[in-house]
N, C-alpha and C. Protein backbone atom coordinates (compact mmCIF):
# COMPACT_ATOMS: atom_id res chain seq x y z
N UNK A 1 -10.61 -16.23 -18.49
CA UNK A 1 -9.46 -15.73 -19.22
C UNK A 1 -8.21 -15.94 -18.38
N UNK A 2 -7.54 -16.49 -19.05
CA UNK A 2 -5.95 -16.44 -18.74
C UNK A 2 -4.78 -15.24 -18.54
N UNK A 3 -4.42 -14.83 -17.08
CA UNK A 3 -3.49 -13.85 -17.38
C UNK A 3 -2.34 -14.44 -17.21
N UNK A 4 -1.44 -13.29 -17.63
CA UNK A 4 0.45 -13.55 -17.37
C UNK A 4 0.34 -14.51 -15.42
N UNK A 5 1.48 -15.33 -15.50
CA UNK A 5 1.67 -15.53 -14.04
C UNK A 5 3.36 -15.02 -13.65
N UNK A 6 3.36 -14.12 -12.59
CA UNK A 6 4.61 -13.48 -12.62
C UNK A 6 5.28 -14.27 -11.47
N UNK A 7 6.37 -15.18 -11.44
CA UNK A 7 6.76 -15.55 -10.07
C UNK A 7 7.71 -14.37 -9.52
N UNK A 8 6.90 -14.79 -7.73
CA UNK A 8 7.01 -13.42 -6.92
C UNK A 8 8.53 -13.87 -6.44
N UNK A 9 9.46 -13.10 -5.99
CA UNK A 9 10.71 -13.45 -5.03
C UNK A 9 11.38 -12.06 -4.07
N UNK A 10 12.30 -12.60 -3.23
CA UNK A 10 12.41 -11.15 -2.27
C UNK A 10 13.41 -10.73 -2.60
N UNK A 11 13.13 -9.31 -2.47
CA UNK A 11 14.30 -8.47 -2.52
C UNK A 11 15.03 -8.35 -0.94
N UNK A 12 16.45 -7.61 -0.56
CA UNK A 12 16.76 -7.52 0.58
C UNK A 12 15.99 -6.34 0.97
N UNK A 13 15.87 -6.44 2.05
CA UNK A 13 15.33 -4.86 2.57
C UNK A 13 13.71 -4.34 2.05
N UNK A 14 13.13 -5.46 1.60
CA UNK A 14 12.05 -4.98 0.93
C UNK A 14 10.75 -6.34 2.17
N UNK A 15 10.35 -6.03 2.48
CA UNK A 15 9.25 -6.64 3.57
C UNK A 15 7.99 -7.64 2.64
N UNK A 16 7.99 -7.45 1.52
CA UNK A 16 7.32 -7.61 0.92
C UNK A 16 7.94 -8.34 -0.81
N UNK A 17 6.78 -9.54 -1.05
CA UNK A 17 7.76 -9.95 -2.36
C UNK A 17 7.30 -9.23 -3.50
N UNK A 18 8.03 -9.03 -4.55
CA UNK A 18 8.09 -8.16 -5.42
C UNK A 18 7.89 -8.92 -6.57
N UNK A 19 7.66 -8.26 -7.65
CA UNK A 19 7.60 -9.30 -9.21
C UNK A 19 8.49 -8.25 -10.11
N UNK A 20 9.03 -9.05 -11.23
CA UNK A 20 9.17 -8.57 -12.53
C UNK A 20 8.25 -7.82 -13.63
N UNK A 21 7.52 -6.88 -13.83
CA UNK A 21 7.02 -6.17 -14.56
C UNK A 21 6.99 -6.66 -16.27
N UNK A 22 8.69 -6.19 -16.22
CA UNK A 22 8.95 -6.46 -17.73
C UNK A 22 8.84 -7.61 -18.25
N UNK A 23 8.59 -9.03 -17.68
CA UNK A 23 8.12 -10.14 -17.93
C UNK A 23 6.85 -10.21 -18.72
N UNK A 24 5.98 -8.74 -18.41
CA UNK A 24 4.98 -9.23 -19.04
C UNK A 24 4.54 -9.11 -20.42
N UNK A 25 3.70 -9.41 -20.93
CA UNK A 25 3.59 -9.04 -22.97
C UNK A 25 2.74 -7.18 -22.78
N UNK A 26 3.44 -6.73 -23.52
CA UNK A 26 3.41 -5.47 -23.67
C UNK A 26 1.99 -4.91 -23.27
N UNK A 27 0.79 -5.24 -23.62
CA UNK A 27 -0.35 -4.40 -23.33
C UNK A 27 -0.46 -4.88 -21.87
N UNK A 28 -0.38 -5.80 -21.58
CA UNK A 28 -0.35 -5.73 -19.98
C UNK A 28 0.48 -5.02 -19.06
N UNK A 29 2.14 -5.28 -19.70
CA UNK A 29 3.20 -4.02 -18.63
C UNK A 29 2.37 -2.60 -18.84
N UNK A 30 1.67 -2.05 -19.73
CA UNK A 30 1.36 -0.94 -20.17
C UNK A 30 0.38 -0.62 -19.03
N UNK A 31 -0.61 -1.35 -19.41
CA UNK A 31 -1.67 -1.41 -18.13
C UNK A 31 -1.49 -1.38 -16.67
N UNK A 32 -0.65 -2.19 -16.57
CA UNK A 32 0.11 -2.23 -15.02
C UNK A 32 0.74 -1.19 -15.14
N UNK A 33 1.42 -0.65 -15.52
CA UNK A 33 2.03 0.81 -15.21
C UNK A 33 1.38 2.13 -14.91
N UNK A 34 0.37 1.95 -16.02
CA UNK A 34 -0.88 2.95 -16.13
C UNK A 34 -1.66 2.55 -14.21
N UNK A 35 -1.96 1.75 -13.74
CA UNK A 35 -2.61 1.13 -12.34
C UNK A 35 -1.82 1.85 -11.73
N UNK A 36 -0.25 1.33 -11.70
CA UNK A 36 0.55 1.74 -10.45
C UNK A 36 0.96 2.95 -10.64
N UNK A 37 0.66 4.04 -11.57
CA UNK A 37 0.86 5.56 -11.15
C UNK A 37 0.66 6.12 -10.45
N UNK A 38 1.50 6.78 -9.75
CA UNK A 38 1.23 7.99 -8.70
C UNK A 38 1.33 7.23 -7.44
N UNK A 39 1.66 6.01 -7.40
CA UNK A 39 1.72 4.49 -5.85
C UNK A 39 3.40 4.55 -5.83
N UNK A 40 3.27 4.45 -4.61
CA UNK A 40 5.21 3.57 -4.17
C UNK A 40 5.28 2.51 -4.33
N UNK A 41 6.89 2.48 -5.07
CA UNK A 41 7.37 1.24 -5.07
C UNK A 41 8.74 0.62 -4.21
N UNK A 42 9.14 -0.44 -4.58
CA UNK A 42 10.04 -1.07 -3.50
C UNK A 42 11.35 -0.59 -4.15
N UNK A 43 10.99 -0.36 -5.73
CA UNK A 43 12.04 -0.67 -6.79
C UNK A 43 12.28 0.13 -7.84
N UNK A 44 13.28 0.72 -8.41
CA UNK A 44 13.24 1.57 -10.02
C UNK A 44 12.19 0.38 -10.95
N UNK A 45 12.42 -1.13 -10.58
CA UNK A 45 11.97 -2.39 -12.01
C UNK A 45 11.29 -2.88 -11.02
N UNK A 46 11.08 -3.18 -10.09
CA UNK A 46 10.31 -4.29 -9.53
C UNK A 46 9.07 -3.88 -8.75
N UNK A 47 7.83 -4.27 -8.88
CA UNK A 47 7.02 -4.04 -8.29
C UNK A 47 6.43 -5.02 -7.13
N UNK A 48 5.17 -4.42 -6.19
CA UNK A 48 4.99 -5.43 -5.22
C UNK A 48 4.08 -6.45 -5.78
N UNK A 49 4.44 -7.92 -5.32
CA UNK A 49 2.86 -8.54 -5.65
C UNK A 49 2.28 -8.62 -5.80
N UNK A 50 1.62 -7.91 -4.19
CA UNK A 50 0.15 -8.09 -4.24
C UNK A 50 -0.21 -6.83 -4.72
N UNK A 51 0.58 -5.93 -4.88
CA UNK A 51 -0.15 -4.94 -6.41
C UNK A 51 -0.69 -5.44 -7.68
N UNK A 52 0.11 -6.75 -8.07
CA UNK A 52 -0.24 -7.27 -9.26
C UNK A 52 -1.53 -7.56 -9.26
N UNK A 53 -1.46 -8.77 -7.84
CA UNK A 53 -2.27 -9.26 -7.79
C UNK A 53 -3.79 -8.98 -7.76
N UNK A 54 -4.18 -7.47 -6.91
CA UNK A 54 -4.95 -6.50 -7.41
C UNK A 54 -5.07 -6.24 -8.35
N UNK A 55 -4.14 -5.54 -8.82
CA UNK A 55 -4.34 -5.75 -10.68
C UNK A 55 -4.97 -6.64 -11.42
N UNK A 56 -4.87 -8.01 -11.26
CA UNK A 56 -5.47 -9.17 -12.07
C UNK A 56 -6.83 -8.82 -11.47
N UNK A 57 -7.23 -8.78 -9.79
CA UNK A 57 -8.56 -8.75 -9.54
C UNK A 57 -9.29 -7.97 -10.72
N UNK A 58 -8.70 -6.89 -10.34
CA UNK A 58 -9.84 -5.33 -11.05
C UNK A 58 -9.90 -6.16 -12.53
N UNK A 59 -9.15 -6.45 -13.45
CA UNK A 59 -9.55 -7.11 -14.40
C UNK A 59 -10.50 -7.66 -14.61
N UNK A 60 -10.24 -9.14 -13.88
CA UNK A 60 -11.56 -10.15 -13.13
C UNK A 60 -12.70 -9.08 -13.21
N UNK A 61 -12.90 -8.15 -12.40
CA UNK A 61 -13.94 -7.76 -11.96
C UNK A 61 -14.52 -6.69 -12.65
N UNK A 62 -14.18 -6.60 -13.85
CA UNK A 62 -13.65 -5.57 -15.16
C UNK A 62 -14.02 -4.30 -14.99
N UNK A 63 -12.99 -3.82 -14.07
CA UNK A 63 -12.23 -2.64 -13.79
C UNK A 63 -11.34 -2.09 -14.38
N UNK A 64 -10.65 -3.10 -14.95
CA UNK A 64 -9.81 -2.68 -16.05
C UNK A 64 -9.81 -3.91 -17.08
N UNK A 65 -10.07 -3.08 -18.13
CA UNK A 65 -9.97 -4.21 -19.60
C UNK A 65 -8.41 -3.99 -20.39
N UNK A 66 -8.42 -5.40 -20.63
CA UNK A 66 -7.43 -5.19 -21.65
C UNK A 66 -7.23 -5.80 -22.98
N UNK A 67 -7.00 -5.13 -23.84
CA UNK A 67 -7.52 -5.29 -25.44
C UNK A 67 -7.19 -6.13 -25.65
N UNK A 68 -6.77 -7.06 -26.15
CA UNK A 68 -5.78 -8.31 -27.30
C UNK A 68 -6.13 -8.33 -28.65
């Protein structure tokens, strides 16, 4: 299965590259939001990468499903 691909870029002051969220199609930002509750972020909108990128794992590894 095919997920969203978010290109990553840096913020200042942030050590780490970040992605766009809202890029993604709705049941996925949903999902990703629902993951990153209660976690720090870099950003009010931007999240870290390799959070995403975890994110896609647990999918992969179906930890988390997501409907279509």
């Amino acid at each position: 299965m095919s997920h969203p691909i978010l290109t990553a870029f840096n913020l200042t002051d942030v050590p780490f590259k970040v992605i766009d969220p809202n890029e993604l199609p709705n049941i996925y930002r949903v999902a990703f939001e629902q993951f990153l509750a209660g976690s720090c972020a870099p950003h009010p909108i931007y999240a870290y990468q390799h959070d995403y990128a975890r994110f896609l794992l647990l999918i992969e590894q179906g930890e988390i499903t997501i409907e279509k």
